[in-house]
Protein backbone atom coordinates (compact mmCIF):
# COMPACT_ATOMS: atom_id res chain seq x y z
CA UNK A 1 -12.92 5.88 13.80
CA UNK A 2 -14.09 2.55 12.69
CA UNK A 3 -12.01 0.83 10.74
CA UNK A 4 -11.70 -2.52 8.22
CA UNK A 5 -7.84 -2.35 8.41
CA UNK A 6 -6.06 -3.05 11.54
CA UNK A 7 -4.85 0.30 12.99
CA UNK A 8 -1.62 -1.56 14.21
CA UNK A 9 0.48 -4.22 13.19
CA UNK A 10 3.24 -6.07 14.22
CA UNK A 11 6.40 -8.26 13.07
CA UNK A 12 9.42 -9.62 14.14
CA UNK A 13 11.50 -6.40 13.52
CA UNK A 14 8.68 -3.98 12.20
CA UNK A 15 6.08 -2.15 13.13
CA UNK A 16 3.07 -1.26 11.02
CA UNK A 17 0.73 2.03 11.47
CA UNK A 18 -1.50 3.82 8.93
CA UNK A 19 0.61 6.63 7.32
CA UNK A 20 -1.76 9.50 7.46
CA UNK A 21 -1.30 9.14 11.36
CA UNK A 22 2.19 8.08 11.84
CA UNK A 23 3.67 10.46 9.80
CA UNK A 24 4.12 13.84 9.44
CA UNK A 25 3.75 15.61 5.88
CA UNK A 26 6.76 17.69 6.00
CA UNK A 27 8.96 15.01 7.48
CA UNK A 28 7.93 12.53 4.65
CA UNK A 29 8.69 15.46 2.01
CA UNK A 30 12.06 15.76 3.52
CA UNK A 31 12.64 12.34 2.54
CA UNK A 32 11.37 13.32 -0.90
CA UNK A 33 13.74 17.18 -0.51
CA UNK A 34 17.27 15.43 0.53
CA UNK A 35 17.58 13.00 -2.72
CA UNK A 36 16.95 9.88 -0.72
CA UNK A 37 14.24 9.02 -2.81
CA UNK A 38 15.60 9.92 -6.25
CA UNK A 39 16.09 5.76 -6.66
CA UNK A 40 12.92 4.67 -4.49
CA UNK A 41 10.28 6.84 -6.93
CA UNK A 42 12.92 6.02 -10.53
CA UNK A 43 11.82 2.35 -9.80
CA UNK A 44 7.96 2.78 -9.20
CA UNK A 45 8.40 5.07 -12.36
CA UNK A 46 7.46 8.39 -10.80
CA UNK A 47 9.04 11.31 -9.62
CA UNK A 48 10.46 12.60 -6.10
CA UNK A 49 7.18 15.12 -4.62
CA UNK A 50 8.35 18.14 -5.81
CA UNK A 51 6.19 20.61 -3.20
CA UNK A 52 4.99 20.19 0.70
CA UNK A 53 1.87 20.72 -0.72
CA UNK A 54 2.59 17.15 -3.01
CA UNK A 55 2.96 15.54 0.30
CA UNK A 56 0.16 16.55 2.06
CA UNK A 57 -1.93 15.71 -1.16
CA UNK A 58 -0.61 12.38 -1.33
CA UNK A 59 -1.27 11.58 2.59
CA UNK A 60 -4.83 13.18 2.53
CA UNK A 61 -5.72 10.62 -0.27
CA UNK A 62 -4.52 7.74 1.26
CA UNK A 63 -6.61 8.50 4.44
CA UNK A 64 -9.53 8.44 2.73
CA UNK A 65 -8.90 5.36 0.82
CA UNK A 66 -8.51 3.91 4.37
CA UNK A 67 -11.78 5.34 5.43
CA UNK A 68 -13.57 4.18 2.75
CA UNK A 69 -11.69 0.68 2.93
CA UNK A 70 -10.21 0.72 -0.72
CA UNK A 71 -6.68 0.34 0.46
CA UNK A 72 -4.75 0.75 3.66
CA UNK A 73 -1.32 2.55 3.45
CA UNK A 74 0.89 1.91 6.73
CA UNK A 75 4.32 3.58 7.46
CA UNK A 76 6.49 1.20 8.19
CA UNK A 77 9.26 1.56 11.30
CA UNK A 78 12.16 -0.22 13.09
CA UNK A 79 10.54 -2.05 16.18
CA UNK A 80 13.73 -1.48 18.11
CA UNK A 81 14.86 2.33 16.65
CA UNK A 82 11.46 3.56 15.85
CA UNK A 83 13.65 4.56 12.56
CA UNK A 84 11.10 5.06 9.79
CA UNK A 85 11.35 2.72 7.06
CA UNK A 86 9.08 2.83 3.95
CA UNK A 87 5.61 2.53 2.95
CA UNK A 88 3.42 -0.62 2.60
CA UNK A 89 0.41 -1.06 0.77
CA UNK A 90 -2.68 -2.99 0.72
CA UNK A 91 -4.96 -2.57 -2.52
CA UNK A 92 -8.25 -4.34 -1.23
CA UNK A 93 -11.09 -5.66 -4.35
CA UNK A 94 -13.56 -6.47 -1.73
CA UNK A 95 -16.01 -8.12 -4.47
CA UNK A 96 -12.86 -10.37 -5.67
CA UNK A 97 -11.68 -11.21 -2.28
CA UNK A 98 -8.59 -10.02 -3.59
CA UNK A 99 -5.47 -7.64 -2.02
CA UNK A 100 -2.38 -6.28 -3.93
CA UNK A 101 0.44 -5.50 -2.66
CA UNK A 102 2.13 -2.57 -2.65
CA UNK A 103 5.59 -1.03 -1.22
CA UNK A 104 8.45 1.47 -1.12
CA UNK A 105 11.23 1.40 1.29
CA UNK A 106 14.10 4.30 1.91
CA UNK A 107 17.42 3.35 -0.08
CA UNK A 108 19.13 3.25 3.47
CA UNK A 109 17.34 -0.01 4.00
CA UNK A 110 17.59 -1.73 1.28
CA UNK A 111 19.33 -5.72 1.42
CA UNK A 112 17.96 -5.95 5.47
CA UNK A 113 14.91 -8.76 4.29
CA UNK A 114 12.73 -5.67 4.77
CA UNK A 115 10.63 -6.71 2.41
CA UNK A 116 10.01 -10.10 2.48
CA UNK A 117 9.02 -9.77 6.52
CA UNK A 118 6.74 -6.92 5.11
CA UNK A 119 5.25 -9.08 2.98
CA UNK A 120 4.87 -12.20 5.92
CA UNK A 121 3.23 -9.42 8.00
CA UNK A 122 0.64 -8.18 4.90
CA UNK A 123 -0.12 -11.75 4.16
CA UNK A 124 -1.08 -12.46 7.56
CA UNK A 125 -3.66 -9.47 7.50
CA UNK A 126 -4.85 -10.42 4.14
CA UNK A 127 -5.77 -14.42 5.21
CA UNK A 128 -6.72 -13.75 8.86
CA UNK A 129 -8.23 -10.57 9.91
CA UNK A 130 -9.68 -9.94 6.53
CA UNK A 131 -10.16 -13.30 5.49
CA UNK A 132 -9.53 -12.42 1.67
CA UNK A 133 -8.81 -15.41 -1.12
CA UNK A 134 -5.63 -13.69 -2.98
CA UNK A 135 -3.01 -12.14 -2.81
CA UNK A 136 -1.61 -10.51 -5.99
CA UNK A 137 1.44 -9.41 -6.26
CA UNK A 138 3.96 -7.50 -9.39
CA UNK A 139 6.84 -6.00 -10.86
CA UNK A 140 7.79 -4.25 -13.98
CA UNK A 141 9.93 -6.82 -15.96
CA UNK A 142 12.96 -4.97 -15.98
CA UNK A 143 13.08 -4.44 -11.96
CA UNK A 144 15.22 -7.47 -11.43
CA UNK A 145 15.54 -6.05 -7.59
CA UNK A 146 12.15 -6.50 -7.12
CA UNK A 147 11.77 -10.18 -8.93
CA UNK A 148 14.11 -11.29 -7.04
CA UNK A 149 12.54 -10.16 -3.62
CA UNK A 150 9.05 -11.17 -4.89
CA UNK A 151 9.76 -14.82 -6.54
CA UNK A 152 11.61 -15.74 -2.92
CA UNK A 153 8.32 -15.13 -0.51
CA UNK A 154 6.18 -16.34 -3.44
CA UNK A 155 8.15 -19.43 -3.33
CA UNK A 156 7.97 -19.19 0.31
CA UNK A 157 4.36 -19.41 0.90
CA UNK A 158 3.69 -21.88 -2.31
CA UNK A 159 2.52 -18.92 -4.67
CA UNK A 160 2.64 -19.14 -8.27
CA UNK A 161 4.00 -17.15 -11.17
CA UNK A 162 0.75 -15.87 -13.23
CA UNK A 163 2.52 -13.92 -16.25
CA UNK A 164 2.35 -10.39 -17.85
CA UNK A 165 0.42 -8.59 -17.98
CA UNK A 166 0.53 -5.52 -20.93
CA UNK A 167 -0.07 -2.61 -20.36
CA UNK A 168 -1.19 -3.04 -17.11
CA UNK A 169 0.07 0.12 -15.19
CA UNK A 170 -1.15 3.50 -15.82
CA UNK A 171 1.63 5.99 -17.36
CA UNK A 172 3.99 7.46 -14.37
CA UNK A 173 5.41 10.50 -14.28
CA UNK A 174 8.58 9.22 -16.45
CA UNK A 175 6.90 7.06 -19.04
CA UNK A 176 3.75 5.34 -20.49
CA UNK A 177 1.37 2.60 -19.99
CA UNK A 178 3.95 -0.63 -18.62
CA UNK A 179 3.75 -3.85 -18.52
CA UNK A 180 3.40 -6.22 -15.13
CA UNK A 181 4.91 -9.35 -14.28
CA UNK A 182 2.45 -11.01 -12.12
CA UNK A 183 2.63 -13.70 -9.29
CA UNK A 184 -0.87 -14.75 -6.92
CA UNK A 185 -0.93 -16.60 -3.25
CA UNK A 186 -4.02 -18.10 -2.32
CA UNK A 187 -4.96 -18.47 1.39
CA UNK A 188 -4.82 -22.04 1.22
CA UNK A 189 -0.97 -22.07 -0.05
CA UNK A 190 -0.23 -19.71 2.21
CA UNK A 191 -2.14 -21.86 5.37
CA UNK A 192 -0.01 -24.89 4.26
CA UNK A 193 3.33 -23.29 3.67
CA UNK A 194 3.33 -20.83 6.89
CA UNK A 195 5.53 -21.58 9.99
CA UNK A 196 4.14 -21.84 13.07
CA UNK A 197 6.80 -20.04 14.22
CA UNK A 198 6.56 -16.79 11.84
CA UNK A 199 2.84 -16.70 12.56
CA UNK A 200 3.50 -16.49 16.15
CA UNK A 201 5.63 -13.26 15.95
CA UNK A 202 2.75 -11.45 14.20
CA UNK A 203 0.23 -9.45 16.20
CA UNK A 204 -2.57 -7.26 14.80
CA UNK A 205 -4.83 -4.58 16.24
CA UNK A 206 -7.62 -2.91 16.19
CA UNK A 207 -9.09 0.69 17.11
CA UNK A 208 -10.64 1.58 19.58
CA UNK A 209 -9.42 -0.81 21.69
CA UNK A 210 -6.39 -1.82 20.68
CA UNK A 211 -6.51 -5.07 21.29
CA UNK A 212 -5.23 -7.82 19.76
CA UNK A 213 -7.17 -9.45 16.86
CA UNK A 214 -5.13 -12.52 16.03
């Protein structure tokens, strides 16, 4: 299958491959089943899948927003355990030369700097295999977890705080229309406030080869 999004990616401690390949749907739903995610879905302000079928739905439609390159959805894992970790998100507007970012990780791992070496690694495929311009990235205001985790790799690669946003995500599954505190990176902040070193523990690739595009 050709692809825009690299098929596999690669961080210090994580490893990065699309979802609707790396993961089974009933072993994601029994994340969903056991009550692991009851906190996970309460902060994106949705619900825990209720059905296998929910699942499956869920995966099908994020393989074919990879295929048509609209957004690619990776499962994330521990490099050393294999341990599956969460779900990362790219949300490409091609005609912008924009990405969001997206993410959920398992309650299990919260506090490890998950996150913000998620982030490095989605950064690094935004600016250098597909050469975007931004980076956009948001919370709801009241998710001081996330603001916190956001404003320090913001800060990190010279981003800026851009301000809410109302209304600006659809109504979940436990509320209405909310509002989004908003924060961009350009490529050029993040080219001047990468390390050398975090940039060389980074590796992308590519079907069908496989090998690396970096």
């Amino acid at each position: 299958m050709t692809t825009l999004f690299p098929t596999t990616v690669d961080s210090d401690r994580l490893r990065f491959d699309p979802l609707h390949d790396a993961v089974a749907p009933l072993d994601l739903y029994e994340y969903h089943r056991s009550g692991e995610m009851d906190a996970v879905m309460r902060s994106l302000g949705e619900t825990p899948h209720a059905t296998p079928r929910a699942t499956l739905d869920d995966i099908t439609e994020s393989r074919e927003a990879w295929t048509a390159g609209e957004r690619a959805t990776y499962a994330i894992t521990l490099r050393a355990t294999e341990e599956f970790v969460g779900v990362a998100e790219l949300w490409v507007e091609w005609e912008q030369r924009k990405t969001s970012f997206g993410i959920w990780l398992r309650e299990p791992f919260w506090g490890r700097g998950y996150s913000a070496e998620r982030a490095g690694a989605m950064a690094y495929v935004a600016f250098e295999p597909l050469d975007l311009e931004l980076v956009s990235v948001g919370h709801e205001p009241d998710n001081e977890r996330s603001k916190r985790s956001i404003e320090r790799y913001v800060e990190t690669y010279g981003g800026q705080y851009d301000g809410i946003v109302r209304n600006a995500l659809p109504a979940g599954a436990v509320g209405g229309p909310r509002d989004l505190r908003t924060y961009t990176i350009s490529q050029e902040q993040w080219r001047e406030n990468v390390s050398d070193e975090e940039r060389s523990t980074i590796r992308t690739g590519f079907e069908p080869t496989g090998e690396s595009a970096d």
